[in-house]
Protein backbone atom coordinates (compact mmCIF):
# COMPACT_ATOMS: atom_id res chain seq x y z
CA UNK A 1 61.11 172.80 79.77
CA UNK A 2 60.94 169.75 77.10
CA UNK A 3 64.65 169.67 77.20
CA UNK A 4 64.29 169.19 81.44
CA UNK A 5 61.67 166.38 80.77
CA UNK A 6 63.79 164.86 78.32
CA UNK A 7 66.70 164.55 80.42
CA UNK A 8 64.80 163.56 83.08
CA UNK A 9 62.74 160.77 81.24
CA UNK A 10 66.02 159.21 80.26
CA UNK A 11 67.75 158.89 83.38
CA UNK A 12 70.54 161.50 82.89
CA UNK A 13 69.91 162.76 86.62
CA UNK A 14 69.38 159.18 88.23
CA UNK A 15 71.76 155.97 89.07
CA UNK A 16 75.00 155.72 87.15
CA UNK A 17 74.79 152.18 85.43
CA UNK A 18 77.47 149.50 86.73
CA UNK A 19 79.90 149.46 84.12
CA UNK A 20 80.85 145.79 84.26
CA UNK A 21 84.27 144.29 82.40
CA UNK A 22 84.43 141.16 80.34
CA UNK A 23 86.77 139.18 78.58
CA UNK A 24 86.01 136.60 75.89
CA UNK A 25 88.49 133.85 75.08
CA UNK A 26 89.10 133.92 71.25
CA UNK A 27 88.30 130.14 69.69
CA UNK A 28 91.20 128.40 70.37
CA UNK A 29 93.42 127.58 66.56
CA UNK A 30 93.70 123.67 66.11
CA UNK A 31 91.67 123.16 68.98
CA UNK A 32 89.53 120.15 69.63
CA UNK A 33 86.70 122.02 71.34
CA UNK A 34 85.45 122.72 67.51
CA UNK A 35 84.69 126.70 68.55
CA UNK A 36 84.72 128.50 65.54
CA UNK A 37 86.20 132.21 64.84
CA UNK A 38 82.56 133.72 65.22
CA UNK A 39 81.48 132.15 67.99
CA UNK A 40 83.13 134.91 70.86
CA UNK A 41 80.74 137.32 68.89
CA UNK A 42 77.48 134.88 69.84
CA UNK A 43 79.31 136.01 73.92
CA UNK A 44 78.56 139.73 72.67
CA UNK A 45 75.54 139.46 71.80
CA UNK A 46 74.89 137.75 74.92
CA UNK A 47 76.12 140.70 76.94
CA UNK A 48 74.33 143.23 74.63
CA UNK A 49 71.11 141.35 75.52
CA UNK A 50 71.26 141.73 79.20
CA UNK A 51 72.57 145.63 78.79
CA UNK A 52 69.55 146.55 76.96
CA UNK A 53 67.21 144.10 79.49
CA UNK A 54 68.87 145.86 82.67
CA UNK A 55 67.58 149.39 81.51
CA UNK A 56 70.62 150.94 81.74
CA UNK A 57 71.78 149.84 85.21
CA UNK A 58 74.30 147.66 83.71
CA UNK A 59 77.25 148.90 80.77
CA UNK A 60 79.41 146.27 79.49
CA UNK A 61 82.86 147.18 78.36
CA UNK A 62 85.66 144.83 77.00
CA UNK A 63 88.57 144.12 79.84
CA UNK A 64 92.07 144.90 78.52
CA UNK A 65 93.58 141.64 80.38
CA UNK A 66 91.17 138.72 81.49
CA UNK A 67 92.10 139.34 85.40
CA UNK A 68 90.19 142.86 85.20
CA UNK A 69 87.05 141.35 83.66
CA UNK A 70 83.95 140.14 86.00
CA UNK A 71 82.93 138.43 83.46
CA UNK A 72 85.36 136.19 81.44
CA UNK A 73 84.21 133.47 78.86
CA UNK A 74 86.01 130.49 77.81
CA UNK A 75 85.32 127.50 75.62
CA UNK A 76 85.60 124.19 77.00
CA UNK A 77 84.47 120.63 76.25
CA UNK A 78 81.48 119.37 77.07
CA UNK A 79 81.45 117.19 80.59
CA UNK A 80 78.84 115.19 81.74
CA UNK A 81 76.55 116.55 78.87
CA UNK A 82 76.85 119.93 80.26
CA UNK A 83 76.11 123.11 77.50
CA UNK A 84 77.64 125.54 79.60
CA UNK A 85 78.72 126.25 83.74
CA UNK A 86 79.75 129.42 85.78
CA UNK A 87 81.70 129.57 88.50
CA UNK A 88 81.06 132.95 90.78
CA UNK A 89 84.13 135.42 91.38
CA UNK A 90 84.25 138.52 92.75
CA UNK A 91 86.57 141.14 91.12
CA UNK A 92 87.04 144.88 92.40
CA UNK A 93 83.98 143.91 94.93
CA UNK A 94 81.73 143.20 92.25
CA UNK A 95 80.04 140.18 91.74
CA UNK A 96 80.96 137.96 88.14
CA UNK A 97 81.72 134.58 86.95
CA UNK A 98 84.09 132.42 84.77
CA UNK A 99 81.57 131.49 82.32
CA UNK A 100 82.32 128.14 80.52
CA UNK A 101 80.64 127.07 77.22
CA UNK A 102 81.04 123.76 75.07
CA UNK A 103 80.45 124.23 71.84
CA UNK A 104 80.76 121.13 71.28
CA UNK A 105 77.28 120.38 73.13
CA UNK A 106 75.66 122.50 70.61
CA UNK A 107 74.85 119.73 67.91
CA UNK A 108 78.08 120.46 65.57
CA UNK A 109 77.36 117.55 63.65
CA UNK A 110 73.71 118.63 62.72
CA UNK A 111 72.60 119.51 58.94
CA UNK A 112 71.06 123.38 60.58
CA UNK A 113 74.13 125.62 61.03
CA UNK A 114 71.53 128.14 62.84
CA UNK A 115 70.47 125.48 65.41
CA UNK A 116 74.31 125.46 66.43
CA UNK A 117 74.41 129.04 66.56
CA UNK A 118 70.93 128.90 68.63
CA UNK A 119 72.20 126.35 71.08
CA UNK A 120 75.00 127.62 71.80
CA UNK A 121 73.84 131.83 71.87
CA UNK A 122 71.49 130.42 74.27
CA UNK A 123 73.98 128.71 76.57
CA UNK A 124 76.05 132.03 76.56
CA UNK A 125 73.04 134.05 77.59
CA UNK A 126 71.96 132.03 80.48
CA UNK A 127 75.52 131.00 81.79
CA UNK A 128 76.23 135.10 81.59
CA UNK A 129 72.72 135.35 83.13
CA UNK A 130 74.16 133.06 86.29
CA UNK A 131 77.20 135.72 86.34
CA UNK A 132 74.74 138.72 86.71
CA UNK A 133 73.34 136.49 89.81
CA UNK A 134 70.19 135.15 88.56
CA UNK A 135 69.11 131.76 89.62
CA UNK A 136 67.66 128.85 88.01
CA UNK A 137 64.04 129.22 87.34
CA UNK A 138 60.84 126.28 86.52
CA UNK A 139 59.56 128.30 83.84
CA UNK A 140 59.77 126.86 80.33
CA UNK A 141 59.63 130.22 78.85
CA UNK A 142 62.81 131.77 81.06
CA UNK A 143 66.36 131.79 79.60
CA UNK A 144 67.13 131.00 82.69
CA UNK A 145 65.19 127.76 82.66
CA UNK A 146 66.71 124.74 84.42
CA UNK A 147 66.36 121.30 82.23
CA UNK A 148 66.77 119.36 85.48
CA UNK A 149 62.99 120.74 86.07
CA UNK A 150 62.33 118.14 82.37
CA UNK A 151 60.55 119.92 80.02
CA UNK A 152 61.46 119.01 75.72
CA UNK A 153 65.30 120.29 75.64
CA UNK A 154 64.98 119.74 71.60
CA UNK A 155 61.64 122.61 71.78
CA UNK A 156 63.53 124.45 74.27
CA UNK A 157 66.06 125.55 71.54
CA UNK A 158 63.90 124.46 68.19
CA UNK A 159 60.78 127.71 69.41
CA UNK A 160 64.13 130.41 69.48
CA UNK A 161 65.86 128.51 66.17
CA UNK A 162 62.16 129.52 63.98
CA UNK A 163 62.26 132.70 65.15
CA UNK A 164 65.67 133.23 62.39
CA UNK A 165 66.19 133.64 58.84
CA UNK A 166 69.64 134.28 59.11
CA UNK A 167 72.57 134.40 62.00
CA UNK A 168 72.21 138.00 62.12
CA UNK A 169 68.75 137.55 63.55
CA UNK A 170 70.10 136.36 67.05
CA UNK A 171 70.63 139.71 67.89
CA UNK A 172 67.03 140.68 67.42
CA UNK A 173 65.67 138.22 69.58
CA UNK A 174 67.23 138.41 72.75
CA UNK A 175 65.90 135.78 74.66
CA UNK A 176 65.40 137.40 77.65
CA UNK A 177 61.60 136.48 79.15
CA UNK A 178 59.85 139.28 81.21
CA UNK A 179 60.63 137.14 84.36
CA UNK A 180 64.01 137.32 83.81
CA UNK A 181 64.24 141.17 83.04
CA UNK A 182 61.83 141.24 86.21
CA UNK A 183 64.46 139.19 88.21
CA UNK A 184 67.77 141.26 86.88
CA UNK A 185 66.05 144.19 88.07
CA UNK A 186 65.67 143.24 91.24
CA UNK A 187 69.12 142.68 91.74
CA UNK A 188 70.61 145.40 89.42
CA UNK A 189 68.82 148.37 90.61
């Protein structure tokens, strides 16, 4: 009888997740974009974040070519002082996007490596949050915050960067507010 709950309790006998595709672009060699070889990981981690947040309505798994993935990530420069911008598709009948993110927006030049790494994990989990089809919110706290609503852009990213020692501390700390888990689940049931 345990064994019943068990299963039960865990979803075994409920919804299938959506298994959704992505594709990261690696960092571009000799590239004036200034990605870096472990940023596409920072995309992950991204990804990993809204898995676990979804409860197991969404599964990620890599694309083998870049045309099967809802999701596909590239680097870009930064335009019009833009961190990041997604562009909807639709792929298999599934909605996605063509997430864009500009590393070079992420304060390269700045003494803190891990405020780089903040900035621009950040920028991958709410552009990624905009291809799971969540909008813009006016709440500070959200990852899915919209600067255009003001607010301190430097405290924005500075109250995520003190919550790490180390880069390996992104993964962690998600990022993900209860309003946005609240708001995936209502559209990934």
């Amino acid at each position: 009888m345990l064994r019943v709950l068990l299963v039960l309790s865990c979803g075994l006998l409920g919804h299938a997740a959506t298994t959704l595709r992505y594709w990261i672009d690696p960092c571009p060699k000799n590239s004036h974009l200034d990605c870096r070889p472990a940023d596409p990981e920072l995309a992950e981690w991204a990804l990993e974040a809204w898995q676990s947040a979804s409860g197991g309505a969404i599964r990620f798994e890599r694309a083998s070519k870049v045309e099967r993935a809802h999701i596909r990530v590239y680097w870009t420069d930064a335009q019009s002082g833009l961190y990041g911008e997604a562009n909807p598709i639709v792929v298999d009948g599934i909605r996605g996007a063509e997430v864009y993110i500009a590393p070079a927006a992420a304060h390269t030049d700045a003494p803190d490596p891990l405020l780089r790494e903040t900035i621009l994990y950040l920028t991958c989990l709410h552009e990624t949050g905009h291809a799971l089809g969540l909008p813009h919110t006016a709440a500070f706290d959200d990852i899915m915050y919209n600067f255009r609503y003001g607010g301190d852009i430097d405290e924005y990213f500075g109250r995520y960067r003190r919550l790490l020692a180390t880069r390996a501390d992104i993964r962690r700390h998600a990022a993900i507010s209860p309003a946005d888990r609240k708001q995936l689940l209502t559209i990934w049931k």
